[in-house]
Each structure stands twice: as structure tokens, then as C-alpha cells.
C-alpha atoms as a PDB file:
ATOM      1  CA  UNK A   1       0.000   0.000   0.000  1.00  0.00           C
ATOM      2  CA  UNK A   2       1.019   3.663  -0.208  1.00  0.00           C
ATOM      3  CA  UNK A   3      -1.380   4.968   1.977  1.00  0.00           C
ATOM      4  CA  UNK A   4      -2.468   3.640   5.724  1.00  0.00           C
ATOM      5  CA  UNK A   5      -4.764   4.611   7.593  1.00  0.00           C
ATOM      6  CA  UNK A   6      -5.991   3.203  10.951  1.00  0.00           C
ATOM      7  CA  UNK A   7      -9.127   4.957  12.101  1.00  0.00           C
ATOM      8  CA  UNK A   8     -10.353   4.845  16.193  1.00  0.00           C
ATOM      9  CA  UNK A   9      -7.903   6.914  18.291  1.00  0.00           C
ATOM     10  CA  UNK A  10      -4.912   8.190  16.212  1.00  0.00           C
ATOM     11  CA  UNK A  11      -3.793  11.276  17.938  1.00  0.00           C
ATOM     12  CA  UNK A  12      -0.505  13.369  18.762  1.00  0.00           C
ATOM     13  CA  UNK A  13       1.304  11.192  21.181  1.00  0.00           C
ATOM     14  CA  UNK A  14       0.484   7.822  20.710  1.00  0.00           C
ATOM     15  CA  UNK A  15       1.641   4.937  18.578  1.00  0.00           C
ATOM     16  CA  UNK A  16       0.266   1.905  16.437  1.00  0.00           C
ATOM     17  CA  UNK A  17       0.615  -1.684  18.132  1.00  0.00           C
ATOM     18  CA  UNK A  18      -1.114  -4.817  17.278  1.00  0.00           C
ATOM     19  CA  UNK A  19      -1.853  -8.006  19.289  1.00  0.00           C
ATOM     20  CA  UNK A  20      -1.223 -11.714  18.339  1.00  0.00           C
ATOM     21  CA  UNK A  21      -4.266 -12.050  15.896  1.00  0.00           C
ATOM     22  CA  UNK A  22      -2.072  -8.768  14.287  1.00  0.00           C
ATOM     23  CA  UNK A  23      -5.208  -5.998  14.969  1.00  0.00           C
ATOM     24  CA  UNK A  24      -3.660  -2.849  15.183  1.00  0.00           C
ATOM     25  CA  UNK A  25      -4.909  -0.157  17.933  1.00  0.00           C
ATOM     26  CA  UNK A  26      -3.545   3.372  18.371  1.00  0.00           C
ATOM     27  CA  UNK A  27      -2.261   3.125  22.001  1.00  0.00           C
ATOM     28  CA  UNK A  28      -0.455   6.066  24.630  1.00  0.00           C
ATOM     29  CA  UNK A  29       3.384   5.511  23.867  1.00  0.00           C
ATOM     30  CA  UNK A  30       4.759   3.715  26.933  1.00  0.00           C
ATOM     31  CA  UNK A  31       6.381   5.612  29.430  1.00  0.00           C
ATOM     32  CA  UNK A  32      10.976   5.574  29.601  1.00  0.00           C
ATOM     33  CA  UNK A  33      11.474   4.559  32.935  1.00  0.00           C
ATOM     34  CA  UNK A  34      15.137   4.941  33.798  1.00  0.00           C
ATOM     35  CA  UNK A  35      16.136   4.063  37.067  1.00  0.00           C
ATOM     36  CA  UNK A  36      19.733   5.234  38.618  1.00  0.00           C
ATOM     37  CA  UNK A  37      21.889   3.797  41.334  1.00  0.00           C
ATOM     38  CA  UNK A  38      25.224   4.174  42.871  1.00  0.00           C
ATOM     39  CA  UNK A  39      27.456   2.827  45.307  1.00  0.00           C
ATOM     40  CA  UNK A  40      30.378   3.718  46.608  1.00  0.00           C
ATOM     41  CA  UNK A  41      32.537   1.158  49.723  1.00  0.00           C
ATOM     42  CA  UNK A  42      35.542  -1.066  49.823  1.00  0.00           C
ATOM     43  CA  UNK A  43      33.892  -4.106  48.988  1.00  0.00           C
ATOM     44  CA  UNK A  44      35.688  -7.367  49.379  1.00  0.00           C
ATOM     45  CA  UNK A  45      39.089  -8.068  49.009  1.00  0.00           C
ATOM     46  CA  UNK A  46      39.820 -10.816  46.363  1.00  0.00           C
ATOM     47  CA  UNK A  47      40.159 -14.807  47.429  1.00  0.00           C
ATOM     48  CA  UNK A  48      39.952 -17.976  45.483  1.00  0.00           C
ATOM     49  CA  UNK A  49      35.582 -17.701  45.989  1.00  0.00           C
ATOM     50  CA  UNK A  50      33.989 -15.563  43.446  1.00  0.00           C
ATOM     51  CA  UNK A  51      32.264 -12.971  45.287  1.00  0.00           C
ATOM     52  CA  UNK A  52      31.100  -9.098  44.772  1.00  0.00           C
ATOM     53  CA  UNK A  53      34.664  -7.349  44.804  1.00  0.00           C
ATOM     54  CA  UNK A  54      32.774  -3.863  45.260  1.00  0.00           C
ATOM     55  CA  UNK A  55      29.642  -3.127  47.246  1.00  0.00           C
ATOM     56  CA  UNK A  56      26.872  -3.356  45.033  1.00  0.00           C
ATOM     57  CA  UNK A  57      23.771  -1.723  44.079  1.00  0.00           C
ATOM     58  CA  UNK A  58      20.229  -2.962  44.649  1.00  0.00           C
ATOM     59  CA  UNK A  59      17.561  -2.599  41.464  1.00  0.00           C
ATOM     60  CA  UNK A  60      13.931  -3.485  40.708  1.00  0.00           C
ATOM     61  CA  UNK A  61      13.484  -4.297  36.881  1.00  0.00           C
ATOM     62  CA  UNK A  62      10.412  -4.923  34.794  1.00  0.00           C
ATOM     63  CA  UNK A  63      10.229  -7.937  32.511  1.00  0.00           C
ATOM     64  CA  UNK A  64      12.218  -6.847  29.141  1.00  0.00           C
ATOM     65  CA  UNK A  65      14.106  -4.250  31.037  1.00  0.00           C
ATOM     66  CA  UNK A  66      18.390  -4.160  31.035  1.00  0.00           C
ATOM     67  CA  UNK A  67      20.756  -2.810  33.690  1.00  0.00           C
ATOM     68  CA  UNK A  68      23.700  -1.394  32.377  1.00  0.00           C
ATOM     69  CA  UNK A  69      26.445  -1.258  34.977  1.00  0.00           C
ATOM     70  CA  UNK A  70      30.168   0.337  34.998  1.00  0.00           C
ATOM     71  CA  UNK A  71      32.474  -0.581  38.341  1.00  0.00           C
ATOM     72  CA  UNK A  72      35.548   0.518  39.257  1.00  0.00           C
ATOM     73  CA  UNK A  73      38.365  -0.531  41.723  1.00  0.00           C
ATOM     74  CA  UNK A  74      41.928  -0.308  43.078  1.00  0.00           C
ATOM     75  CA  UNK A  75      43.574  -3.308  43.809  1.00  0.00           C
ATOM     76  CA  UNK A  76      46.928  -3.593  45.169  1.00  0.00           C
ATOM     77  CA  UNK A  77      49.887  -5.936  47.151  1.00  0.00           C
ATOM     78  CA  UNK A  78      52.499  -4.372  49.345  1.00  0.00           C
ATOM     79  CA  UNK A  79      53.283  -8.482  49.241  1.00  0.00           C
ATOM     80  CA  UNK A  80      56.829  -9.621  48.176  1.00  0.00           C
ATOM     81  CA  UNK A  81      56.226 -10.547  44.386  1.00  0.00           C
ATOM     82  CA  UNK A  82      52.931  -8.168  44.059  1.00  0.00           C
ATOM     83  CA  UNK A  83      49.825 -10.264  43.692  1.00  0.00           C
ATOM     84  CA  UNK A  84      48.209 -12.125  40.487  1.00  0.00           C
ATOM     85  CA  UNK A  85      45.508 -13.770  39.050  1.00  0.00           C
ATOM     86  CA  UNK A  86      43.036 -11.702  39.547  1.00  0.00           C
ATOM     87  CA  UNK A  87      39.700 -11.927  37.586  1.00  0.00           C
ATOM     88  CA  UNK A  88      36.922 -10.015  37.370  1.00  0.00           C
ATOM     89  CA  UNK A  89      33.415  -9.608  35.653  1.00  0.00           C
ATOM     90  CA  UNK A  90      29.854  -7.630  36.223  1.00  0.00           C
ATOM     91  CA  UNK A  91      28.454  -9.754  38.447  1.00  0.00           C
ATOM     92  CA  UNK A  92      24.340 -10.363  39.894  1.00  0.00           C
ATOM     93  CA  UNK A  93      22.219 -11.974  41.795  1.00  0.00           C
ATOM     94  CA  UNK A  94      18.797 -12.091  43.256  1.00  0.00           C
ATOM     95  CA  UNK A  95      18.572  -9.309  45.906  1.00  0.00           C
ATOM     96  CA  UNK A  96      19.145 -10.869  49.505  1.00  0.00           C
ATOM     97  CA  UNK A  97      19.583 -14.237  48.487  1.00  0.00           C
ATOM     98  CA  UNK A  98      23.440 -14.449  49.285  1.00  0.00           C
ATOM     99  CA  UNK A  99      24.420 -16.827  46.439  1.00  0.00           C
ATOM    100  CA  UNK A 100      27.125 -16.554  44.545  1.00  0.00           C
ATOM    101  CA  UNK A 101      26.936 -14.240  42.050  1.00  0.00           C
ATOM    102  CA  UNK A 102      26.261 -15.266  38.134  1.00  0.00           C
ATOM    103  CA  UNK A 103      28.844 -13.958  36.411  1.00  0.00           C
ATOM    104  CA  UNK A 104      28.111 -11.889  32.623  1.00  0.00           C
ATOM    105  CA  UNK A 105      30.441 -12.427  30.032  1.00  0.00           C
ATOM    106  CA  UNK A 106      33.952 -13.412  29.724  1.00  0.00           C
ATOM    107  CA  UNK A 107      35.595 -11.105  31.903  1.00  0.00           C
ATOM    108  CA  UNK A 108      39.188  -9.956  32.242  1.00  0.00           C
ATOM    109  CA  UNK A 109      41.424 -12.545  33.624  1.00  0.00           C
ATOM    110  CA  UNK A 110      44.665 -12.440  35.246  1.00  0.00           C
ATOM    111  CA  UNK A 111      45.514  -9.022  36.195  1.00  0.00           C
ATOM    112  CA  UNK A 112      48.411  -8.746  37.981  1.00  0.00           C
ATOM    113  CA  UNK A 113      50.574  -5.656  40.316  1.00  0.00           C
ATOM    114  CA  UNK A 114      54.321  -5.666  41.418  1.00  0.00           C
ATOM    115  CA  UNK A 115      55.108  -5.333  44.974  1.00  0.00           C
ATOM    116  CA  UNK A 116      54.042  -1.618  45.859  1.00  0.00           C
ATOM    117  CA  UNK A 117      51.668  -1.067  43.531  1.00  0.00           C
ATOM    118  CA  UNK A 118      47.913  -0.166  43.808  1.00  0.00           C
ATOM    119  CA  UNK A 119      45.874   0.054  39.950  1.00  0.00           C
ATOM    120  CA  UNK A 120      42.252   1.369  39.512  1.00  0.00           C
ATOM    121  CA  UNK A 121      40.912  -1.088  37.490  1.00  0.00           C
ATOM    122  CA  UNK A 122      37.937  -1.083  35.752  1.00  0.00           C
ATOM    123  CA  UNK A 123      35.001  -3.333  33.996  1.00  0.00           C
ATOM    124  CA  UNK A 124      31.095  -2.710  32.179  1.00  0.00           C
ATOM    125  CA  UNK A 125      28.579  -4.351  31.436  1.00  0.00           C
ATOM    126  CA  UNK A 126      24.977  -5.050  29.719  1.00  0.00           C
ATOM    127  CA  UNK A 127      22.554  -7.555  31.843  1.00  0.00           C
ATOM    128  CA  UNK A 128      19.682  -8.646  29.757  1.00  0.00           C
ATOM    129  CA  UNK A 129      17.114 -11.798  29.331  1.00  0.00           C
ATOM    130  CA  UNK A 130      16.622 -11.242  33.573  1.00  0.00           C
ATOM    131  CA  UNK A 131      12.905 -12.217  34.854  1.00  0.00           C
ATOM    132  CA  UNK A 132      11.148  -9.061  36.383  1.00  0.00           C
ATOM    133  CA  UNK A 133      12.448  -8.598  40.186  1.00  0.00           C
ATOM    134  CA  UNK A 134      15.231  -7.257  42.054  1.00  0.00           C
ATOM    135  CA  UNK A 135      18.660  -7.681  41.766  1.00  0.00           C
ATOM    136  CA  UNK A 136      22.097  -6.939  43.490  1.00  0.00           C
ATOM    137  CA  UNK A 137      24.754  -5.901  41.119  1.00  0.00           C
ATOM    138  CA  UNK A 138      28.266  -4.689  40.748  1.00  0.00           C
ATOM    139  CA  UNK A 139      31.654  -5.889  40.505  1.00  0.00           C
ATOM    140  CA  UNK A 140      32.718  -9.772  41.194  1.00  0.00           C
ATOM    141  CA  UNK A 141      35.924 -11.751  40.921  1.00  0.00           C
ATOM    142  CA  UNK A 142      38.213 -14.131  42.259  1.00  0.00           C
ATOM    143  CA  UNK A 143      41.922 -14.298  43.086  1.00  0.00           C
ATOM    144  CA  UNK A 144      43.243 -18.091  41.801  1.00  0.00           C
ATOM    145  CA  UNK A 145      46.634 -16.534  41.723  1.00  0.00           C
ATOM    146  CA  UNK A 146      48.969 -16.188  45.074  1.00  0.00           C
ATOM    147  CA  UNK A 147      46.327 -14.348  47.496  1.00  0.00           C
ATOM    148  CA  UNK A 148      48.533 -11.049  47.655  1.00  0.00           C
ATOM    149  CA  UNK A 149      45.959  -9.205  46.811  1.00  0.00           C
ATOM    150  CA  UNK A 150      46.111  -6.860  50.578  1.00  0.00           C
ATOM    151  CA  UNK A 151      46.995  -3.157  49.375  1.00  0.00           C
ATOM    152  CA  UNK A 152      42.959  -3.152  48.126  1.00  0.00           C
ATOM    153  CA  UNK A 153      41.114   0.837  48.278  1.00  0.00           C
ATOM    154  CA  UNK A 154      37.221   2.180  47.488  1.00  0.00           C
ATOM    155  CA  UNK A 155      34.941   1.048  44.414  1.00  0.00           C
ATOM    156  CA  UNK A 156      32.499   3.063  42.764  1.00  0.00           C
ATOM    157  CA  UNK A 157      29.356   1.174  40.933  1.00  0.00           C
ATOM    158  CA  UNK A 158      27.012   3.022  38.991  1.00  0.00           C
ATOM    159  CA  UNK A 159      23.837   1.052  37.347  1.00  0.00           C
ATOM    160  CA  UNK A 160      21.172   2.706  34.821  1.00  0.00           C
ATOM    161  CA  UNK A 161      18.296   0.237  34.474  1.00  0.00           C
ATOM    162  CA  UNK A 162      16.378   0.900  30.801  1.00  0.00           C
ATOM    163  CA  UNK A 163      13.555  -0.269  28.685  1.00  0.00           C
END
């Protein structure tokens, strides 16, 4: 066709849907919800059980709805031979469970200081496909290198939850 026109309720502001059976309505265009969070602590310090590294932030999503989160940390060893093997990844978790968290993506493995040394370091992330319901998330890792990891300062999380 090269014209369309669906009569009962077009006006400024809305937008066409249809249902299953494909009937099309004129319908109020859905509201953005964005929803903000931040958090700001020392967090854990790394060992060989994958935990939140950083505090995290608590969020209430709708079904279809992804958090977006950005964390940042310094890590550090004042050990002889600096510290290693540290991994990290955006981790979450259903809010007050206390599991482990479920790790997103592949993460960055392996970072490593020298004796001396503390390095801000930093990791983001996209969390989609999650069932409507709240969620803690922010920074997790492990250490499976030597455990030097002592010379640890504040993280920063900030989370944006959108439609």
C-alpha cells in the first residue's frame, strides 16, 4: 500500500501496536522509565571464591528491562612478588539471596601488580534476558593466583536500568 490509515484513536502522542491475531490499535506511547543507582565502599578483598569485589547496588526491573552497569576498583599488594591472578566480571544476583553471584560475560582474567603497587581497574557491562524482580549488582571476581591481593582501596558502581 502507499497509503495507511488506521481509524479509532490516532492522535498526537500515541503509537500503532497490534496483538497476536495482528489488529492494530492506536495506544499512549509507553512511558521511559530509567532508574539510577550508585554505590560507593571497599567491597571485598579478592580470594579464590567468586564474590562481589565492590559493594553493590540494589535494582527493581520490569520484565524486558536491562541494567547497564560500569564498576571501578583499586587493587593492590604491598606483598613480596605483588599479587596475580586476579579476575573479574559484572556480576548479579537475586537481591538478599546471598548466592554466589552469576557472572556476565567473559571477563578480564589475570591481572596482575608488582610489589608496591595499587591500579584502579575497571570493567562494564549489559545484563539482559533477567525475569522481572530485584537484583544486586556490581563488581565480582576471584583471586586463583597467590592471594597477595592486601593493598585493596574504594569502588564506585554506577547502574542505569532501561527499557
Amino acid at each position: 500500500t502507499t497509503q495507511l490509515q488506521v481509524t479509532g484513536g490516532p492522535a498526537a502522542g500515541r503509537v500503532l501496536t497490534s496483538d497476536a491475531a495482528g489488529n492494530a490499535t492506536w495506544q499512549p506511547v509507553p512511558p521511559q522509565t530509567t532508574t539510577t543507582g550508585f554505590a560507593v565502599g571497599v567491597g571485598n578483598n579478592p580470594t579464590a571464591t567468586t564474590d562481589f569485589l565492590s559493594p553493590f547496588v540494589t535494582v527493581t526491573i520490569a520484565a524486558g528491562q536491562k541494567i547497564v552497569v560500569t564498576a571501578n576498583k583499586a587493587f593492590g599488594s604491598t606483598a613480596a612478588g605483588g599479587a596475580a591472578g586476579l579476575d573479574l566480571y559484572i556480576g548479579y544476583r537475586v537481591a538478599g539471596s546471598g548466592a554466589t553471584p552469576s557472572l556476565l560475560g567473559g571477563g578480564i582474567w589475570n591481572n596482575q601488580v608488582p610489589q608496591n603497587t595499587r591500579i584502579t581497574m575497571g570493567i562494564s557491562g549489559v545484563i539482559t534476558g533477567l525475569a522481572a524482580g530485584t537484583y544486586e549488582v556490581g563488581m565480582a571476581g576471584d583471586d586463583d593466583g597467590n592471594g597477595n591481593w592486601n593493598n585493596n582501596e574504594y569502588a564506585y558502581v554506577s547502574v542505569i536500568v532501561l527499557n
